[in-house]
PDB file of N, CA and C in Angstrom:
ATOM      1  N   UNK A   1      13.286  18.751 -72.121  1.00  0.00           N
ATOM      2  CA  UNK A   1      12.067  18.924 -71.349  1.00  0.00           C
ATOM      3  C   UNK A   1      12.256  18.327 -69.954  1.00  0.00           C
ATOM      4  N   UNK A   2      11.909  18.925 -68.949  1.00  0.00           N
ATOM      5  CA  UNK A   2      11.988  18.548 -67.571  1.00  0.00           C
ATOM      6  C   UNK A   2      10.951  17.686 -67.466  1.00  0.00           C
ATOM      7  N   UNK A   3      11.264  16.709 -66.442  1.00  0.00           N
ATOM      8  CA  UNK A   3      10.404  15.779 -66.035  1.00  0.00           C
ATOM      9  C   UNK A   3       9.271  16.429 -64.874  1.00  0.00           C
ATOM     10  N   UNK A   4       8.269  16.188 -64.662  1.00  0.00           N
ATOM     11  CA  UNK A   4       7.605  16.589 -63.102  1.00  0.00           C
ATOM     12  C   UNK A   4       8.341  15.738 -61.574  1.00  0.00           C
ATOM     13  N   UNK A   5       7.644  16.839 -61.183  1.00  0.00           N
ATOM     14  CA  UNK A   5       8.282  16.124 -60.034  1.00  0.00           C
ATOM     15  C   UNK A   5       7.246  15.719 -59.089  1.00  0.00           C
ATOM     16  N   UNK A   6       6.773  15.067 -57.886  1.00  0.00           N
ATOM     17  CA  UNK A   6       5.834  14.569 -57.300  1.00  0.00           C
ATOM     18  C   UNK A   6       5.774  15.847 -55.872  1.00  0.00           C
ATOM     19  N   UNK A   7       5.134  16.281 -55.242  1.00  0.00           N
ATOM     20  CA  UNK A   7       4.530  17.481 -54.229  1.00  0.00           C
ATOM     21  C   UNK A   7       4.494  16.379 -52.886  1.00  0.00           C
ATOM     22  N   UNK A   8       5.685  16.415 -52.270  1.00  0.00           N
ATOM     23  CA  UNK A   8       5.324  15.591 -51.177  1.00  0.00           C
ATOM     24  C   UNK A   8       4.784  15.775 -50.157  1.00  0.00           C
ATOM     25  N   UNK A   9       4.775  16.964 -49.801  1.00  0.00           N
ATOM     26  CA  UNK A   9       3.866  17.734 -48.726  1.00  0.00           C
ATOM     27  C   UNK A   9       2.792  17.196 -49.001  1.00  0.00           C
ATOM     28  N   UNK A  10       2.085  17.707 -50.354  1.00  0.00           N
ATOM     29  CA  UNK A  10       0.564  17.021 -50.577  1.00  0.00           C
ATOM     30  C   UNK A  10       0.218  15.762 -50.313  1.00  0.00           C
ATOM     31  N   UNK A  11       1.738  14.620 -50.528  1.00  0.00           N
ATOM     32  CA  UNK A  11       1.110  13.411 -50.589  1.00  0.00           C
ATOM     33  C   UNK A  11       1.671  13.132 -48.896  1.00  0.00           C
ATOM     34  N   UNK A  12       2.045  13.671 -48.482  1.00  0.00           N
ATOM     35  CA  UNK A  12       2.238  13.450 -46.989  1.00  0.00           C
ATOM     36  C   UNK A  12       0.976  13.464 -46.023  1.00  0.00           C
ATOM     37  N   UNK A  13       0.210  15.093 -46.983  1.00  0.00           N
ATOM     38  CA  UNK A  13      -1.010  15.392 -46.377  1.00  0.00           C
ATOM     39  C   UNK A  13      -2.093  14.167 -46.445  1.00  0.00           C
ATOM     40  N   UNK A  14      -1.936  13.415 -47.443  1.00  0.00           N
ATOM     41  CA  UNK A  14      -3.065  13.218 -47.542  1.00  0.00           C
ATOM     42  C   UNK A  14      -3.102  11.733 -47.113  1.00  0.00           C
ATOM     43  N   UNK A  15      -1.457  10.965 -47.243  1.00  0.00           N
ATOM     44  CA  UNK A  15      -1.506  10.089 -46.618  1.00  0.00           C
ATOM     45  C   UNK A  15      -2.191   9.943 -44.567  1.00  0.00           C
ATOM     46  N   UNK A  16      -1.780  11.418 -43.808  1.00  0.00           N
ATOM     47  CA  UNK A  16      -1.903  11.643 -42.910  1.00  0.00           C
ATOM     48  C   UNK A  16      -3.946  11.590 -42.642  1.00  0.00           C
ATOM     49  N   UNK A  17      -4.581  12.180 -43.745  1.00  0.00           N
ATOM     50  CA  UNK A  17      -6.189  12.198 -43.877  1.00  0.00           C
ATOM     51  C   UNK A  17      -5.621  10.253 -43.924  1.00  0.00           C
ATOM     52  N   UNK A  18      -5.459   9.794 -44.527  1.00  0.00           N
ATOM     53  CA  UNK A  18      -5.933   7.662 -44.533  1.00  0.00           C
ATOM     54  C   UNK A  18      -5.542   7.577 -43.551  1.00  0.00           C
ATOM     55  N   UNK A  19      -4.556   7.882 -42.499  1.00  0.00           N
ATOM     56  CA  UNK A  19      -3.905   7.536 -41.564  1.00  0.00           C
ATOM     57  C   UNK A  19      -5.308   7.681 -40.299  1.00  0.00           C
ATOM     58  N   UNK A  20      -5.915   8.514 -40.181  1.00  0.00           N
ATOM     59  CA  UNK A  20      -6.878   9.423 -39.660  1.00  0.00           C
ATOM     60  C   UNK A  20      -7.809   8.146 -39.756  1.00  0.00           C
ATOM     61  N   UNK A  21      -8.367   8.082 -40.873  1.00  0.00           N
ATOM     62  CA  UNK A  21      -9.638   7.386 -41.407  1.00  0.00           C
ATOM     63  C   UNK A  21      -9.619   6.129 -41.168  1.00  0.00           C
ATOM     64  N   UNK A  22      -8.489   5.320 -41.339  1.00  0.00           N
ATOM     65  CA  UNK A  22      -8.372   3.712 -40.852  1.00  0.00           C
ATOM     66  C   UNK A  22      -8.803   3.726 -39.673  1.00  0.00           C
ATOM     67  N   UNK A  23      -8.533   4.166 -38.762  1.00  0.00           N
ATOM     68  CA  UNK A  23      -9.083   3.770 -37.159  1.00  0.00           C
ATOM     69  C   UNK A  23     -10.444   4.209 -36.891  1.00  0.00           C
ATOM     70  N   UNK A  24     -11.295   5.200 -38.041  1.00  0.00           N
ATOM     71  CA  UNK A  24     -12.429   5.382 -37.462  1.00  0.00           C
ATOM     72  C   UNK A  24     -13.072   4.514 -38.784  1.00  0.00           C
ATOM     73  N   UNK A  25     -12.707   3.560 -39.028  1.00  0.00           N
ATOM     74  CA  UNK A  25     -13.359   2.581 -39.982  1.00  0.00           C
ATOM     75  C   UNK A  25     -13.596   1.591 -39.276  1.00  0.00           C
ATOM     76  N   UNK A  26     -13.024   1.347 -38.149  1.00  0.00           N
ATOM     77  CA  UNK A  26     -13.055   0.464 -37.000  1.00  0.00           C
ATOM     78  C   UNK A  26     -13.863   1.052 -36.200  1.00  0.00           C
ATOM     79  N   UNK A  27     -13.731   1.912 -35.434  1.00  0.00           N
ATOM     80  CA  UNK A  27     -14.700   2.400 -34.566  1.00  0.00           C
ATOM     81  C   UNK A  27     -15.977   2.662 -35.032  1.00  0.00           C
ATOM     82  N   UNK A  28     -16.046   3.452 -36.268  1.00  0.00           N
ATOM     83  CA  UNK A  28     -17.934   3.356 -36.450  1.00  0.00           C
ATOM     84  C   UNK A  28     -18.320   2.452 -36.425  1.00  0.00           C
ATOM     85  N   UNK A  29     -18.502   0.951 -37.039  1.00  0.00           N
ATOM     86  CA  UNK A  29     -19.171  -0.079 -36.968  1.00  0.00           C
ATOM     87  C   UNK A  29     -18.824  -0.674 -35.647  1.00  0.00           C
ATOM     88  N   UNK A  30     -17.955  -0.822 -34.724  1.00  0.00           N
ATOM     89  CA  UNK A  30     -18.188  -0.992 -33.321  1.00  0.00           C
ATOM     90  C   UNK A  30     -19.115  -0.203 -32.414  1.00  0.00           C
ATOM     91  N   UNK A  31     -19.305   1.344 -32.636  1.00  0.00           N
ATOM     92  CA  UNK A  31     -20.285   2.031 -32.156  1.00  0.00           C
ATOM     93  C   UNK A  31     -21.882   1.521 -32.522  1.00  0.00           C
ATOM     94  N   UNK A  32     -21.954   0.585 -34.250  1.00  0.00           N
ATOM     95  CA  UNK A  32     -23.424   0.874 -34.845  1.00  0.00           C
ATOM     96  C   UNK A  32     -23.211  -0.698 -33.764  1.00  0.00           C
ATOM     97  N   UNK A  33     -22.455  -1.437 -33.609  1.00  0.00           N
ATOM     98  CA  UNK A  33     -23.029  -3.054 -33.134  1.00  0.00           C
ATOM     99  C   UNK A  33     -23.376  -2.519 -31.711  1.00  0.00           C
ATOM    100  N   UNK A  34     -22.432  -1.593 -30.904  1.00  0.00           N
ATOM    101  CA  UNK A  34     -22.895  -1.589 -29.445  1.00  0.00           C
ATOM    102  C   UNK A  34     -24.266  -1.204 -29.545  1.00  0.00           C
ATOM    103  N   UNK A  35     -24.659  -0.312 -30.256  1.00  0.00           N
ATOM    104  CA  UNK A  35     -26.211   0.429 -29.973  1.00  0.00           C
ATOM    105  C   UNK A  35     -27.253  -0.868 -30.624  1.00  0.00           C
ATOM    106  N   UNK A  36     -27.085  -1.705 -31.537  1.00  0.00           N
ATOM    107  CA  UNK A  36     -27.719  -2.717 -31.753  1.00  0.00           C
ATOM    108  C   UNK A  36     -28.227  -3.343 -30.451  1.00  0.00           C
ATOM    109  N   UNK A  37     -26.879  -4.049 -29.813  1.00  0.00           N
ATOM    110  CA  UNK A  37     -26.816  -4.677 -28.968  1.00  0.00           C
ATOM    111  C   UNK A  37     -28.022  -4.085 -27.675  1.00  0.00           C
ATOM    112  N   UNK A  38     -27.880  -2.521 -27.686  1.00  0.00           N
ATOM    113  CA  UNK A  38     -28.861  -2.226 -26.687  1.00  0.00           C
ATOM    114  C   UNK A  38     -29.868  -1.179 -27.244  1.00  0.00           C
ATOM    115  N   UNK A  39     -30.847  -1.801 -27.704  1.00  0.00           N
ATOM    116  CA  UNK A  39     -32.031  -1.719 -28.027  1.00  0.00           C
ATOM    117  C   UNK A  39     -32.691  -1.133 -26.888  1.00  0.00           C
ATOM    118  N   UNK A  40     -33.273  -1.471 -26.002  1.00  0.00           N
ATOM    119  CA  UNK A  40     -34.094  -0.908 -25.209  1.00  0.00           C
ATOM    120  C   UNK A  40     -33.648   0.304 -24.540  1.00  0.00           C
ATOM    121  N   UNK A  41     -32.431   0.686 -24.927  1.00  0.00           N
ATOM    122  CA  UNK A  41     -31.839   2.175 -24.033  1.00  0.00           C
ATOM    123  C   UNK A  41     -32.606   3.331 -24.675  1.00  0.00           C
ATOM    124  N   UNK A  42     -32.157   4.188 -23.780  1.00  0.00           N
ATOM    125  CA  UNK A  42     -33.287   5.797 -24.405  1.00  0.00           C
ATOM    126  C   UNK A  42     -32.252   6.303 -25.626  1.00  0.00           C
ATOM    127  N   UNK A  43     -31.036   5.751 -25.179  1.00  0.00           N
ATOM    128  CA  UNK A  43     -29.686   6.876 -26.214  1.00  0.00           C
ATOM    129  C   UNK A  43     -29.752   6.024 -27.259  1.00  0.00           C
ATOM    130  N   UNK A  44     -30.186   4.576 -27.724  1.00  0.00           N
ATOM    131  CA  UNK A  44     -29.759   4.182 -29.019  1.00  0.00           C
ATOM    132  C   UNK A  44     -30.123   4.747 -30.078  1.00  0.00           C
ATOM    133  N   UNK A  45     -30.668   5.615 -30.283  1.00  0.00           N
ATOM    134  CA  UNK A  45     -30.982   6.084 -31.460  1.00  0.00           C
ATOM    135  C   UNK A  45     -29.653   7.428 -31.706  1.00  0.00           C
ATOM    136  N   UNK A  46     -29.121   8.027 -30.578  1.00  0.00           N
ATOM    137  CA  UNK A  46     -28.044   9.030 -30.550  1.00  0.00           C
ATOM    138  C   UNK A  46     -26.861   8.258 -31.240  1.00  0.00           C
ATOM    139  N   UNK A  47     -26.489   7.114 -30.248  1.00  0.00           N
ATOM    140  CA  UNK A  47     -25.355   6.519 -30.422  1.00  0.00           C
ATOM    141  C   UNK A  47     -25.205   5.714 -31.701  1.00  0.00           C
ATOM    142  N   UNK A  48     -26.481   5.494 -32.363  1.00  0.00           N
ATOM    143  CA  UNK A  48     -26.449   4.877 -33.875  1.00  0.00           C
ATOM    144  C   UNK A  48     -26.523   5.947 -34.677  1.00  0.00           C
ATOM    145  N   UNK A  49     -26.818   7.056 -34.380  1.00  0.00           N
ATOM    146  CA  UNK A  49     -26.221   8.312 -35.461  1.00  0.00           C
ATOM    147  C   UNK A  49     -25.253   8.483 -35.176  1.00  0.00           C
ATOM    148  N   UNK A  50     -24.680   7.946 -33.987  1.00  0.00           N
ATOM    149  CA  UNK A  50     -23.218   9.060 -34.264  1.00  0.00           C
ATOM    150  C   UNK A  50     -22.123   7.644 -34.758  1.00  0.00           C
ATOM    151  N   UNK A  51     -22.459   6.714 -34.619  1.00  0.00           N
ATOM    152  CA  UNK A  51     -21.559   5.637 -35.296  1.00  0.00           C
ATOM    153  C   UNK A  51     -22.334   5.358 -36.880  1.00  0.00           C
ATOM    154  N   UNK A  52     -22.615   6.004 -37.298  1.00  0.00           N
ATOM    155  CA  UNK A  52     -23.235   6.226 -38.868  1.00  0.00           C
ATOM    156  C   UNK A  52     -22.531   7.080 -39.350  1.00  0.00           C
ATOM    157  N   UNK A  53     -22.738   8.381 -38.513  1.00  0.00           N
ATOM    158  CA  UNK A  53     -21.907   9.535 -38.975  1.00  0.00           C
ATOM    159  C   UNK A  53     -20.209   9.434 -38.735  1.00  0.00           C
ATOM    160  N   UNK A  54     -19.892   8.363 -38.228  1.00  0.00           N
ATOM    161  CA  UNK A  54     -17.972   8.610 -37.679  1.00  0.00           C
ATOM    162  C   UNK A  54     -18.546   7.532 -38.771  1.00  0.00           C
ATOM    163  N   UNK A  55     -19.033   6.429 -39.385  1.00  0.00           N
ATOM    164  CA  UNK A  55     -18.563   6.028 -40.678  1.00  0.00           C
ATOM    165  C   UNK A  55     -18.306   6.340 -42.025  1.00  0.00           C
ATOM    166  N   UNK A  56     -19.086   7.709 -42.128  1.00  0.00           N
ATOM    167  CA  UNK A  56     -19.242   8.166 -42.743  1.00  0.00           C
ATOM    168  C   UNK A  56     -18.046   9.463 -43.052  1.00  0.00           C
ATOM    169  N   UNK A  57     -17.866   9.893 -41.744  1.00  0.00           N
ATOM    170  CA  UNK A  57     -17.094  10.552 -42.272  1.00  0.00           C
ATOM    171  C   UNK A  57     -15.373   9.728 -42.608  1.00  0.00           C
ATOM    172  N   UNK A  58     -14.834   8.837 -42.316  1.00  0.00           N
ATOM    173  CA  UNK A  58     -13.999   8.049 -42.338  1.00  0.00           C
ATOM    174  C   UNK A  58     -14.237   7.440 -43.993  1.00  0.00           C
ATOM    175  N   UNK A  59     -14.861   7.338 -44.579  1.00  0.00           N
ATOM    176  CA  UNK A  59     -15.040   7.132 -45.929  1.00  0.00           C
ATOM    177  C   UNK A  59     -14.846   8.503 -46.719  1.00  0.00           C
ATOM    178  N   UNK A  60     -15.303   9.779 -46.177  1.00  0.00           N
ATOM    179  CA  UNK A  60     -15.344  10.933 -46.878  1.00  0.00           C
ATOM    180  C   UNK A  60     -13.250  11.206 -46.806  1.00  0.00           C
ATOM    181  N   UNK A  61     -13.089  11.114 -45.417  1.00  0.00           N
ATOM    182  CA  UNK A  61     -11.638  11.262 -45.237  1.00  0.00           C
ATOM    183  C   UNK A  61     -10.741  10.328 -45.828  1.00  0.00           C
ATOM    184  N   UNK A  62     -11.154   9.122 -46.206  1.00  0.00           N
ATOM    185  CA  UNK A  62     -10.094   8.273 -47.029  1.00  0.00           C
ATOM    186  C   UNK A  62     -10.106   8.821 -48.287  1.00  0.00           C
ATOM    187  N   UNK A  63     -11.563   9.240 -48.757  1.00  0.00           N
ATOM    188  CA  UNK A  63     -11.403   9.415 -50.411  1.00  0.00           C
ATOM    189  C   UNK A  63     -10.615  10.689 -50.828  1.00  0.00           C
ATOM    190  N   UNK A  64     -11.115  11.847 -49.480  1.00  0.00           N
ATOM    191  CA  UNK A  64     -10.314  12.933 -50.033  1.00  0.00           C
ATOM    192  C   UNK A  64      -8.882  12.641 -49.273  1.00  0.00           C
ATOM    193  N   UNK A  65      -8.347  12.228 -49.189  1.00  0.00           N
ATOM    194  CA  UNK A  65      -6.845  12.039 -48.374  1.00  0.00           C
ATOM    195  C   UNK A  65      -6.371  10.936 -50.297  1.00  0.00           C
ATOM    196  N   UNK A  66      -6.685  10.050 -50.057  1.00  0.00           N
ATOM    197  CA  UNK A  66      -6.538   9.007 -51.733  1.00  0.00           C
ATOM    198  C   UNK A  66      -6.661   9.935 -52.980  1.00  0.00           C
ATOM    199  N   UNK A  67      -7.057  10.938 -53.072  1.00  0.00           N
ATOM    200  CA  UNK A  67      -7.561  12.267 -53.965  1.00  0.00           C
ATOM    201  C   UNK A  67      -6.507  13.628 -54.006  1.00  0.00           C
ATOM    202  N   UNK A  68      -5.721  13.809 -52.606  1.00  0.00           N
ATOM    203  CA  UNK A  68      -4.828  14.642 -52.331  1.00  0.00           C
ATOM    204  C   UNK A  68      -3.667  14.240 -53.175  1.00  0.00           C
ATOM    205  N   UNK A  69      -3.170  12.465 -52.387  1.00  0.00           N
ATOM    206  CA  UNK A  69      -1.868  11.588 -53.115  1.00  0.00           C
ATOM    207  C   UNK A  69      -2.331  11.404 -54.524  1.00  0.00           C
ATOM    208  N   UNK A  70      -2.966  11.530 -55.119  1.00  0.00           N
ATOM    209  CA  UNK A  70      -3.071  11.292 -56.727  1.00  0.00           C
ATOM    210  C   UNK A  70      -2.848  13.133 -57.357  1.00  0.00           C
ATOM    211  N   UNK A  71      -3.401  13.959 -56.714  1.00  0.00           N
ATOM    212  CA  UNK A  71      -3.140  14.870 -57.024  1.00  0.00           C
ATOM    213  C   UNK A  71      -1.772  15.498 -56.510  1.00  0.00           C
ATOM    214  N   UNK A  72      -1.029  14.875 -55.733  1.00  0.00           N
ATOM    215  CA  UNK A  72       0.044  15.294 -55.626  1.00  0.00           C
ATOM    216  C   UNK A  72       1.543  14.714 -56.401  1.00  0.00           C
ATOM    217  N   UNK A  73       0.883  13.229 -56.363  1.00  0.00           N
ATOM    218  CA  UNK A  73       1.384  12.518 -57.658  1.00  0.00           C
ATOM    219  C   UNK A  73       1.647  13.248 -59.014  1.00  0.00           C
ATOM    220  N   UNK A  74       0.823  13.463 -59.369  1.00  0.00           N
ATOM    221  CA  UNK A  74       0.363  13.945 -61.189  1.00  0.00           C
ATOM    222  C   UNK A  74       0.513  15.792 -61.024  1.00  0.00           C
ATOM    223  N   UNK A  75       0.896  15.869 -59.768  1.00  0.00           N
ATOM    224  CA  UNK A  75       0.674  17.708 -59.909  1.00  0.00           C
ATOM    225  C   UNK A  75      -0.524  18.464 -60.477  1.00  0.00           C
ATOM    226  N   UNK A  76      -1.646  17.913 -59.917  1.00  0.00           N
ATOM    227  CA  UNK A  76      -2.612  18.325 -60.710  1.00  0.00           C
ATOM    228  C   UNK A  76      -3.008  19.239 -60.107  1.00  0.00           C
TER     229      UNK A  76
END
């Protein structure tokens, strides 16, 4: 019986999605403190959605990038 073998493309891919996502794990919560910080501006309410949403998506991109390498792992 042959052994499996691991899909490295996939796990290349998906290491490349964490690669992606680490730096905007940093930047969203620097975006949500700057707009804290300025409260009285007309844009804080823009600039705290959009550092909500780059956190957000940086969590969506780690899990499916961590989801790719397991599935490329196991050949699933």
């Amino acid at each position: 019986m042959e052994t499996p073998k691991t899909d490295k493309v996939r796990i290349y891919k998906g290491l490349q999605k964490i690669f992606i996502a680490i730096p905007l794990m940093f930047v969203g919560p620097i975006i949500i403190y700057s707009s804290f910080k300025n409260e009285t501006h007309f844009l804080y309410y823009p600039v705290l959605i959009l550092g909500c949403l780059i956190c957000l998506f940086s969590m969506y991109l780690f899990f499916k990038g961590l989801r790719t390498i397991v599935n490329g792992l196991f050949n699933d």
